[in-house]
PDB file of N, CA and C in Angstrom:
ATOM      1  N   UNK A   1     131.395 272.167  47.508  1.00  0.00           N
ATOM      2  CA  UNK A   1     132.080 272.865  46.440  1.00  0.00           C
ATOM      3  C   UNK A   1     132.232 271.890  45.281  1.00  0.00           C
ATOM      4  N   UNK A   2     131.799 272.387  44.140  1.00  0.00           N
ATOM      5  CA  UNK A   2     132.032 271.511  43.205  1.00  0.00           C
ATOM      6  C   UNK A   2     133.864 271.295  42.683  1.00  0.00           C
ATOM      7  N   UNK A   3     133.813 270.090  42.106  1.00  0.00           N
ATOM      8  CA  UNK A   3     135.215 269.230  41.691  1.00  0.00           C
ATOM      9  C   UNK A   3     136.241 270.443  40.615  1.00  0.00           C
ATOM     10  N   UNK A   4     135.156 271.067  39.860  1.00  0.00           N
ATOM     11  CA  UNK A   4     135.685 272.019  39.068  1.00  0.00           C
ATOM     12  C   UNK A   4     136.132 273.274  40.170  1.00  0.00           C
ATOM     13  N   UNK A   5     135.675 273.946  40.505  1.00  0.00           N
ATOM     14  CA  UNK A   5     135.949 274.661  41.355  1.00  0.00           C
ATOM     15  C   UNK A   5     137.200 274.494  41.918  1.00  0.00           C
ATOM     16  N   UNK A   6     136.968 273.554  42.550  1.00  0.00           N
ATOM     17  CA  UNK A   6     137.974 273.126  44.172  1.00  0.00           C
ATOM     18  C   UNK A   6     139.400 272.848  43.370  1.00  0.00           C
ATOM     19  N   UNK A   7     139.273 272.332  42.087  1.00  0.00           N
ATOM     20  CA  UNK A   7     140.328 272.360  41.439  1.00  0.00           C
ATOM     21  C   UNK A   7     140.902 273.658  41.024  1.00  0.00           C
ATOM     22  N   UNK A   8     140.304 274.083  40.347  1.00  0.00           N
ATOM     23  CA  UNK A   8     140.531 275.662  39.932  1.00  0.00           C
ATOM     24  C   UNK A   8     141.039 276.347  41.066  1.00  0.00           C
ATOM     25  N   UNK A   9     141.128 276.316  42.282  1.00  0.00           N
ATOM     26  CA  UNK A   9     141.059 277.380  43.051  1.00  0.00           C
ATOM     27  C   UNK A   9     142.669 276.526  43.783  1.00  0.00           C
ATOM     28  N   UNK A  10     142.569 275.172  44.206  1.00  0.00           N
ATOM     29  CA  UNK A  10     143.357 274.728  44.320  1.00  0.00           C
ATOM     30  C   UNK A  10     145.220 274.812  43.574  1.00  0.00           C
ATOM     31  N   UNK A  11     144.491 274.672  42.038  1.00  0.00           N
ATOM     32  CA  UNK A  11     145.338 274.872  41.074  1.00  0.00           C
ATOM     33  C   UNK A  11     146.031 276.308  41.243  1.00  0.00           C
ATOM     34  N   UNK A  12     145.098 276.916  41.525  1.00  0.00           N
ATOM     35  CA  UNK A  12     145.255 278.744  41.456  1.00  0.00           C
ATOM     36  C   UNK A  12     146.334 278.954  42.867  1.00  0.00           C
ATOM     37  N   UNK A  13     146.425 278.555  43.707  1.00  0.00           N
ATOM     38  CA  UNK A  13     146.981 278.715  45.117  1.00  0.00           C
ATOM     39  C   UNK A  13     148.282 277.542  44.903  1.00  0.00           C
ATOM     40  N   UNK A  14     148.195 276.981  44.574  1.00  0.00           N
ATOM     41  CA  UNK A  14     149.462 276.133  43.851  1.00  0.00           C
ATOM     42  C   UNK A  14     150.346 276.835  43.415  1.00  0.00           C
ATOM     43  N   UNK A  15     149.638 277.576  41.992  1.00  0.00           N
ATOM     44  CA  UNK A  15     150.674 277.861  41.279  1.00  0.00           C
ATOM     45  C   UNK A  15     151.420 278.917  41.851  1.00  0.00           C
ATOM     46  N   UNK A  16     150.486 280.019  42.666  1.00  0.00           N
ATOM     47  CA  UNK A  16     151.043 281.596  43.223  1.00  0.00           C
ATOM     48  C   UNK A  16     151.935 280.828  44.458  1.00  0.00           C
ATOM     49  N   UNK A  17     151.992 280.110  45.176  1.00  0.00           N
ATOM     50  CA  UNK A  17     153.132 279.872  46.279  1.00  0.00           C
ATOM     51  C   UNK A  17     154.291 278.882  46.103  1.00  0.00           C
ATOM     52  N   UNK A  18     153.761 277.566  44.950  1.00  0.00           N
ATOM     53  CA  UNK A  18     155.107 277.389  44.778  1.00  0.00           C
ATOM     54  C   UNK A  18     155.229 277.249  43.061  1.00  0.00           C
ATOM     55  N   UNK A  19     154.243 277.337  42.317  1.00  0.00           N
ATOM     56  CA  UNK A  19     154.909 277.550  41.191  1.00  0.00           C
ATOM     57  C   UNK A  19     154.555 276.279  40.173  1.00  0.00           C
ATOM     58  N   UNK A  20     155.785 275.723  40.011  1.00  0.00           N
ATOM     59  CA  UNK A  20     155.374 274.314  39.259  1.00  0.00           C
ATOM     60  C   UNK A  20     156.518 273.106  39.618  1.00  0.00           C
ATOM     61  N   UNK A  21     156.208 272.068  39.211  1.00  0.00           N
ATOM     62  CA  UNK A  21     157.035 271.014  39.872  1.00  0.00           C
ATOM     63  C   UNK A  21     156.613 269.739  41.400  1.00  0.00           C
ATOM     64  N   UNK A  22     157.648 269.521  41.805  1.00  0.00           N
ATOM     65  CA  UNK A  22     157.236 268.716  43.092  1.00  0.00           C
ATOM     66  C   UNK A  22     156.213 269.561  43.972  1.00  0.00           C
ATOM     67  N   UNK A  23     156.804 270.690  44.537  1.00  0.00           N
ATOM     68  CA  UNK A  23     156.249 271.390  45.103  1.00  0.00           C
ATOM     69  C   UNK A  23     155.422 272.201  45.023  1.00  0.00           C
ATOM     70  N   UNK A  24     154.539 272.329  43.478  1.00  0.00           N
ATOM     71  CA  UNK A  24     153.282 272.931  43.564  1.00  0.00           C
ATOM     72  C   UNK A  24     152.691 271.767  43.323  1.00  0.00           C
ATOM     73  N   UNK A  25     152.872 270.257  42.856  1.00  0.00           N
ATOM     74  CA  UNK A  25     152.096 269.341  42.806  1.00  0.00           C
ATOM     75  C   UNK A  25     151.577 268.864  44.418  1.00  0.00           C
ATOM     76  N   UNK A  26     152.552 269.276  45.455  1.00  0.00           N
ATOM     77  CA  UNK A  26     152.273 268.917  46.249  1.00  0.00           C
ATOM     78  C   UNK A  26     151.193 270.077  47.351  1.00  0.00           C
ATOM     79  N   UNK A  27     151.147 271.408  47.175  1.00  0.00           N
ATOM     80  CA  UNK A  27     150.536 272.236  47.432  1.00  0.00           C
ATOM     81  C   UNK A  27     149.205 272.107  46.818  1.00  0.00           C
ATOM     82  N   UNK A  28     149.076 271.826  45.878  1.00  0.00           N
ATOM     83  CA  UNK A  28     147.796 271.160  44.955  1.00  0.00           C
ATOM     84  C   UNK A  28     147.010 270.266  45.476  1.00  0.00           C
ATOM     85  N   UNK A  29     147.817 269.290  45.952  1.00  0.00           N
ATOM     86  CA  UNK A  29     147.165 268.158  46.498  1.00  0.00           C
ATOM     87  C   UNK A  29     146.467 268.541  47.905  1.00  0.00           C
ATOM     88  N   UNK A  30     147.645 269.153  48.713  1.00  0.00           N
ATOM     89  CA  UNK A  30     147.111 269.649  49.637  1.00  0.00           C
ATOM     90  C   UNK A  30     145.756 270.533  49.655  1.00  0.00           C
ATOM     91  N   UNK A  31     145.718 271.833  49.129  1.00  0.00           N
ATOM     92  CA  UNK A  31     144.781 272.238  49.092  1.00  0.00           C
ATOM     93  C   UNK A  31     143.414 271.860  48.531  1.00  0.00           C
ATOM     94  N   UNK A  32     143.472 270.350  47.810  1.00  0.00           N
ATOM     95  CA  UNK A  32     142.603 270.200  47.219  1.00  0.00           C
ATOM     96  C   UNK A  32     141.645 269.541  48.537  1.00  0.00           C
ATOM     97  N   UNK A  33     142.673 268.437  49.182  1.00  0.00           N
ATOM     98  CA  UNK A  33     142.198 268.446  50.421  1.00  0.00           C
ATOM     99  C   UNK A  33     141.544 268.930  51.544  1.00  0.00           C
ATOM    100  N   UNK A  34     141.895 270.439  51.999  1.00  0.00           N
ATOM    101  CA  UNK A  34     141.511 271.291  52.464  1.00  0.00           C
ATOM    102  C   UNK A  34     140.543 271.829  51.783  1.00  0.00           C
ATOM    103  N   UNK A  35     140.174 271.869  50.738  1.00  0.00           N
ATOM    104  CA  UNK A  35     139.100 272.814  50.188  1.00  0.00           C
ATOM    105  C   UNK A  35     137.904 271.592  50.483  1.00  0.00           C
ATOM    106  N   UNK A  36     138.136 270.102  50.445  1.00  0.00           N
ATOM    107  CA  UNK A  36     137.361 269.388  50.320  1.00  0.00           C
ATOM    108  C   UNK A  36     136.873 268.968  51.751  1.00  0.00           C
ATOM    109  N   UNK A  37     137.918 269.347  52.831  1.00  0.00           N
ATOM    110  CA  UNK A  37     137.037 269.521  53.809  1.00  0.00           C
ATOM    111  C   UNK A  37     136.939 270.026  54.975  1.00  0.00           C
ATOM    112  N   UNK A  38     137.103 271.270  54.211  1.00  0.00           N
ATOM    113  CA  UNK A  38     136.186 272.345  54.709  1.00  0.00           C
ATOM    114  C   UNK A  38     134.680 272.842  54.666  1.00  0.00           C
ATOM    115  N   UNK A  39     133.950 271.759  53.952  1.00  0.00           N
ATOM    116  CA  UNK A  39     132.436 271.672  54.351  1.00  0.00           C
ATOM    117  C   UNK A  39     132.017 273.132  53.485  1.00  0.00           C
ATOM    118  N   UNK A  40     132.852 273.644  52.621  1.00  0.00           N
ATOM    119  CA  UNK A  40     132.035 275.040  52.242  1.00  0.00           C
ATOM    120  C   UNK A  40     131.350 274.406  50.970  1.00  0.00           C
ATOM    121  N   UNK A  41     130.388 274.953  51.035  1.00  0.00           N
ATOM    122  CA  UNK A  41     129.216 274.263  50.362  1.00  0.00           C
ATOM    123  C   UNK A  41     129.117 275.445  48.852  1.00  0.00           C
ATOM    124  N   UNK A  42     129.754 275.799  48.043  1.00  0.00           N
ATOM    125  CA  UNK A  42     129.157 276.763  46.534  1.00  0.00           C
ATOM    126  C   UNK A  42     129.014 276.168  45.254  1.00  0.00           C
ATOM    127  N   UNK A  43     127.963 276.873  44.693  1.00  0.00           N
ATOM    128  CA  UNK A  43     127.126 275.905  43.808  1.00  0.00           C
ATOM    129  C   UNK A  43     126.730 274.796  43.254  1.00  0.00           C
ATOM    130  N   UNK A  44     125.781 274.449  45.010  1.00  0.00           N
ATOM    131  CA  UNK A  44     125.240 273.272  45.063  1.00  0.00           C
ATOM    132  C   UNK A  44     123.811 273.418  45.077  1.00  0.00           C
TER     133      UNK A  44
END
């Protein structure tokens, strides 16, 4: 998954569960993680 993406989508799931602050910075991070490895491979 590209860096743009994984961000975008990351960012996107951030903001809808916790919003903004500590706790969507930290949902952010997380998922950026998870998106990164999870091996899903789109537009590559």
């Amino acid at each position: 998954m590209s860096k743009l993406l994984r961000g975008l989508v990351a960012g996107w799931g951030a903001h809808k569960l916790g919003g903004c602050g500590c706790g969507g910075l930290l949902l952010f991070l997380l998922f950026w993680w998870l998106l990164g490895a999870s091996g899903i491979e789109l537009f590559q």
